[in-house]
N, C-alpha and C. Protein backbone atom coordinates (compact mmCIF):
# COMPACT_ATOMS: atom_id res chain seq x y z
N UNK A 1 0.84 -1.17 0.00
CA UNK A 1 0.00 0.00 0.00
C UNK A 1 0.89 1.24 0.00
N UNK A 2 0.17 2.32 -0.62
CA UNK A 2 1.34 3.19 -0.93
C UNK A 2 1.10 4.10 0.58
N UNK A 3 2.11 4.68 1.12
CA UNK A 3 1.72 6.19 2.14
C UNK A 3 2.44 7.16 1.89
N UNK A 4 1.92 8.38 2.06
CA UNK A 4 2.21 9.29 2.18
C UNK A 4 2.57 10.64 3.32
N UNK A 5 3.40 11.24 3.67
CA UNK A 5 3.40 12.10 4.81
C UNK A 5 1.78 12.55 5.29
N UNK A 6 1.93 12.41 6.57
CA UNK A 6 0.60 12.71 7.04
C UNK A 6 -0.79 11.68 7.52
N UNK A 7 -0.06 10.47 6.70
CA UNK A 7 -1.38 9.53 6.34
C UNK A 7 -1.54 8.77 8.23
N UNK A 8 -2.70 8.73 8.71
CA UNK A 8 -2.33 8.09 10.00
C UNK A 8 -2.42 6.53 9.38
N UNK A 9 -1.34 6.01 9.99
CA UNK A 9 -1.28 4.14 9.89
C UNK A 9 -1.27 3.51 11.20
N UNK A 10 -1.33 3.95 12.18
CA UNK A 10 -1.64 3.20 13.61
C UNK A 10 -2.01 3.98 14.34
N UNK A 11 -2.20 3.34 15.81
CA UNK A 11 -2.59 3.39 16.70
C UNK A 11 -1.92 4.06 18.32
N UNK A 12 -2.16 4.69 18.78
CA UNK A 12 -0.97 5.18 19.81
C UNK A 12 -1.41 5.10 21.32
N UNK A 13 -1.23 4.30 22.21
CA UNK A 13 -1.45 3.88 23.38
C UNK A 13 -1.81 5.31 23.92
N UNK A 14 -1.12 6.74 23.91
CA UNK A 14 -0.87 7.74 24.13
C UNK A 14 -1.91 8.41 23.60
N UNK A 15 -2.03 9.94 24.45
CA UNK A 15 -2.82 10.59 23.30
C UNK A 15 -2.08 11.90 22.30
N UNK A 16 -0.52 11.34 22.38
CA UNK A 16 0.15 12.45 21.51
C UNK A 16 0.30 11.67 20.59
N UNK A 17 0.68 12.27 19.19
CA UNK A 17 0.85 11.66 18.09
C UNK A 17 2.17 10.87 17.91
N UNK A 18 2.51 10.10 17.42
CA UNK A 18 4.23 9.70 16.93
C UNK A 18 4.15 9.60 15.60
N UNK A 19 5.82 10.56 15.09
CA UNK A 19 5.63 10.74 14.17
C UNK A 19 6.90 9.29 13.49
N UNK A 20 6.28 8.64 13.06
CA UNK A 20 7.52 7.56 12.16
C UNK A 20 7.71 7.50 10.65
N UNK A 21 8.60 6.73 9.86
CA UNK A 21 8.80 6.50 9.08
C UNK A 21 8.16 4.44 8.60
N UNK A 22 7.04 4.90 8.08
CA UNK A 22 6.78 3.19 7.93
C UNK A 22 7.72 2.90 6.86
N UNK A 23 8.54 3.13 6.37
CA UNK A 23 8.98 2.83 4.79
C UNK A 23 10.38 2.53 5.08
N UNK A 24 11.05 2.55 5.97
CA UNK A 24 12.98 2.78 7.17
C UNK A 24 12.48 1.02 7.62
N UNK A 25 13.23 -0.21 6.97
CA UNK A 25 13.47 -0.97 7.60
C UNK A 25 14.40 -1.13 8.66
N UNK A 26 14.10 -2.42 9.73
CA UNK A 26 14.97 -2.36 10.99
C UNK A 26 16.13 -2.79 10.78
N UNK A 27 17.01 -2.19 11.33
CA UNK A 27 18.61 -2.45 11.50
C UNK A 27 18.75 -3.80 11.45
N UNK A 28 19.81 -4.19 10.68
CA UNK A 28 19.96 -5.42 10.99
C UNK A 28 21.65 -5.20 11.38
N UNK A 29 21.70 -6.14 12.73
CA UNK A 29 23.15 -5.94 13.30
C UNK A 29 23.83 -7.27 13.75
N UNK A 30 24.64 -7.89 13.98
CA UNK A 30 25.54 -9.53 14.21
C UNK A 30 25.28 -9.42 15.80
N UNK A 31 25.02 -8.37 16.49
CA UNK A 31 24.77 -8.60 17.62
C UNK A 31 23.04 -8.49 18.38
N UNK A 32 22.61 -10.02 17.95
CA UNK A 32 21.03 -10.03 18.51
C UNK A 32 21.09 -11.21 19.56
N UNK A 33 19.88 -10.88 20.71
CA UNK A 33 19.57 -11.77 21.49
C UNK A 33 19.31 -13.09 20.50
N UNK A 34 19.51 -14.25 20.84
CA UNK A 34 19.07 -14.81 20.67
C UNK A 34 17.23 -15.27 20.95
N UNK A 35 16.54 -15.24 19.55
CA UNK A 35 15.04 -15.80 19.59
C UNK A 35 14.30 -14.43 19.93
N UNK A 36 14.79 -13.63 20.11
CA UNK A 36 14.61 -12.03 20.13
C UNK A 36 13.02 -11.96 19.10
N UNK A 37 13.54 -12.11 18.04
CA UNK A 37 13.04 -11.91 16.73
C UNK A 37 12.25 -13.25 16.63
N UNK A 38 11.76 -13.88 16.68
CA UNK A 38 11.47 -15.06 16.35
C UNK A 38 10.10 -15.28 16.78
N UNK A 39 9.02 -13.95 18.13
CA UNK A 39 8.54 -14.64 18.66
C UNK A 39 7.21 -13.03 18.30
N UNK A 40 7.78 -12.14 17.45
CA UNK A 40 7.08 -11.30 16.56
C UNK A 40 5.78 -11.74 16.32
N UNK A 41 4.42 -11.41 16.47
CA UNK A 41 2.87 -11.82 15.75
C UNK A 41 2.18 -10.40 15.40
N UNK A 42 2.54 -10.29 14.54
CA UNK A 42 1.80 -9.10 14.04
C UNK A 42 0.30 -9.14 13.66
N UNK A 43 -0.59 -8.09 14.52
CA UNK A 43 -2.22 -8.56 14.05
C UNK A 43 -2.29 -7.96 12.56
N UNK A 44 -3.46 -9.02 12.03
CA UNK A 44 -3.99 -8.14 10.81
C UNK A 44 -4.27 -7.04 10.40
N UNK A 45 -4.35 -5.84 9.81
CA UNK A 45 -4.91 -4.49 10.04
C UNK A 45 -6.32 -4.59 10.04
N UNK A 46 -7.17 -3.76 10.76
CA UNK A 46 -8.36 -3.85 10.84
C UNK A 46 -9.21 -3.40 8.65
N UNK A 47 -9.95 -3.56 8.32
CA UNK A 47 -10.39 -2.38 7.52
C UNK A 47 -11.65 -1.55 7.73
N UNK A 48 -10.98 -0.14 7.39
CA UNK A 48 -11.52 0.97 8.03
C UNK A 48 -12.82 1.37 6.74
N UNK A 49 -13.79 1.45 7.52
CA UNK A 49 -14.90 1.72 7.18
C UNK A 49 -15.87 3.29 7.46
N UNK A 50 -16.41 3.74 6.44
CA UNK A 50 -16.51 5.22 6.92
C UNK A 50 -17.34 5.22 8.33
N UNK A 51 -18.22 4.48 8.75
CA UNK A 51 -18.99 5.08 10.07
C UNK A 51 -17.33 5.13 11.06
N UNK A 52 -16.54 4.42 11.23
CA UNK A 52 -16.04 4.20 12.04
C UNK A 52 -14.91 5.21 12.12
N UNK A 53 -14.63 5.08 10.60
CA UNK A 53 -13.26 6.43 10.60
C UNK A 53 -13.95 7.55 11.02
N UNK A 54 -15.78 8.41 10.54
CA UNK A 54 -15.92 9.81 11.18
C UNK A 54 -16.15 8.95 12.44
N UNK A 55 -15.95 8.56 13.59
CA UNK A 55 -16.08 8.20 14.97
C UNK A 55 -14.44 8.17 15.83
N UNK A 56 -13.36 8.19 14.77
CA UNK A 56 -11.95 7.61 15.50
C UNK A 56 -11.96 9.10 15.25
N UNK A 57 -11.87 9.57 14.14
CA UNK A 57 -10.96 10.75 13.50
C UNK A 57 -10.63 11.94 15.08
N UNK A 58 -9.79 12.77 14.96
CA UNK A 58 -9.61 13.58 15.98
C UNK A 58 -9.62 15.08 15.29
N UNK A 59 -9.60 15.93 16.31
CA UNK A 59 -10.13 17.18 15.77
C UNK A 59 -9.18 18.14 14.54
N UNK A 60 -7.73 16.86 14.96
CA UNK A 60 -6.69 17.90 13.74
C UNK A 60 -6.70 16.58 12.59
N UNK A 61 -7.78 15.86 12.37
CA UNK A 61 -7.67 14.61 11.44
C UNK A 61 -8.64 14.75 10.32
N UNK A 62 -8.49 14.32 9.20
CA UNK A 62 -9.77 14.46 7.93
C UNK A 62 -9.76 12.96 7.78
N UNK A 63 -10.76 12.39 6.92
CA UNK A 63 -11.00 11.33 6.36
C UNK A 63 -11.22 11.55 5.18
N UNK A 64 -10.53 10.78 4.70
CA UNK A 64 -10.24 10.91 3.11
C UNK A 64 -11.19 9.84 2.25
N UNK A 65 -11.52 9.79 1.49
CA UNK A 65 -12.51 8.80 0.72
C UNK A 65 -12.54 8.70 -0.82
N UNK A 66 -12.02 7.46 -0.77
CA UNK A 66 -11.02 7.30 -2.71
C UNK A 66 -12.48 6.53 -2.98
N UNK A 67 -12.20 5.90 -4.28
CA UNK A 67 -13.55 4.75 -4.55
C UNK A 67 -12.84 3.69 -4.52
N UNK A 68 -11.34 3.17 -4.06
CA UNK A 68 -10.69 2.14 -3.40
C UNK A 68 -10.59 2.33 -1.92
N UNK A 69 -10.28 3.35 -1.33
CA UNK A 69 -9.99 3.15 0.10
C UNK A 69 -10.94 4.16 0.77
N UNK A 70 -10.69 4.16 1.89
CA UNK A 70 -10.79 5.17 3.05
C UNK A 70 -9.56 5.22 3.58
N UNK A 71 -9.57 6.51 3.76
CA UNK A 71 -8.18 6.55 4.75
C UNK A 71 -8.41 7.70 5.52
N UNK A 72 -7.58 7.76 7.23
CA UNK A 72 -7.70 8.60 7.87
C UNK A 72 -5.79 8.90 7.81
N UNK A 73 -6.17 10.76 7.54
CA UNK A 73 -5.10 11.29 7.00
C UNK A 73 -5.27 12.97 8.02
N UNK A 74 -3.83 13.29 8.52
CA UNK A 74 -3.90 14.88 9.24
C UNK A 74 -4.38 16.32 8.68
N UNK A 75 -4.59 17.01 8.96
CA UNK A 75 -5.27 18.10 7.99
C UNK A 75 -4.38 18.67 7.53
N UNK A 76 -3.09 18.91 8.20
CA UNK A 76 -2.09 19.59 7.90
C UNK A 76 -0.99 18.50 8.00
N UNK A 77 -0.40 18.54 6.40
CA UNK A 77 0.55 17.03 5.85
C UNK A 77 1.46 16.96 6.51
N UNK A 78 2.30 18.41 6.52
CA UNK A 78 3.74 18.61 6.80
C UNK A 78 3.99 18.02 8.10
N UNK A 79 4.79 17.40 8.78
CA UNK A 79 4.87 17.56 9.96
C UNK A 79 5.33 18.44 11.04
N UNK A 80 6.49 19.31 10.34
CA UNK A 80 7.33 20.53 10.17
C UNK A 80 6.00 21.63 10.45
N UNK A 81 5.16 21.89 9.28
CA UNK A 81 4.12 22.35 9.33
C UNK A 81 3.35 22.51 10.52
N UNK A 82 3.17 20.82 10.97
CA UNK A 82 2.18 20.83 11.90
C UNK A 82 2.71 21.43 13.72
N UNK A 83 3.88 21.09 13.48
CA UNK A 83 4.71 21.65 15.00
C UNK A 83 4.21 23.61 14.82
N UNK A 84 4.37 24.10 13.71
CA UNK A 84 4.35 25.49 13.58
C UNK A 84 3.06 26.16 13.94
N UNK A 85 2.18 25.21 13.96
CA UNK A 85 0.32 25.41 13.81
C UNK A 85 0.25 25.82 15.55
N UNK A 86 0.69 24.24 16.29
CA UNK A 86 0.88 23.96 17.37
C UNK A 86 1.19 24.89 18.62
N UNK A 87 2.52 25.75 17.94
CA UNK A 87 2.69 26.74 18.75
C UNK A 87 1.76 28.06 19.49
């Protein structure tokens, strides 16, 4: 799936945002625990449906609506941008 700056792709225990890079694979280094890695279960992604995205969305969030997807995306892309709003 393609993303773009801005696009929300998870979920945050928190109620501040984190800003990541989904697209930056993980380091790979000669020094790992052993079985470290091995015990990884990643859930399925849910799919997001419009009642539910206008119900998650937050007050600096839009929902976007393709005739392939839905997506919940920030109002303001930049992230740079969005620190400047903030102030």
């Amino acid at each position: 799936m393609e993303v773009y700056e801005g696009m929300v792709v998870g979920q945050n225990a928190l109620d501040s945002d984190l800003e990541l890079n989904v697209c930056k694979t993980k380091k790979l280094t000669n020094m790992r625990s052993s079985g470290s890695d091995d015990a990884i279960i990643l859930t399925p992604p849910r799919p997001v449906e419009l009642d539910f995205a206008l119900e998650y969305i937050g007050a600096d969030e839009l929902v976007e609506v393709t005739p392939q997807n839905i997506r919940i995306r920030k109002k303001i892309l930049s992230a740079v941008e969005r620190k400047r709003a903030n102030r």
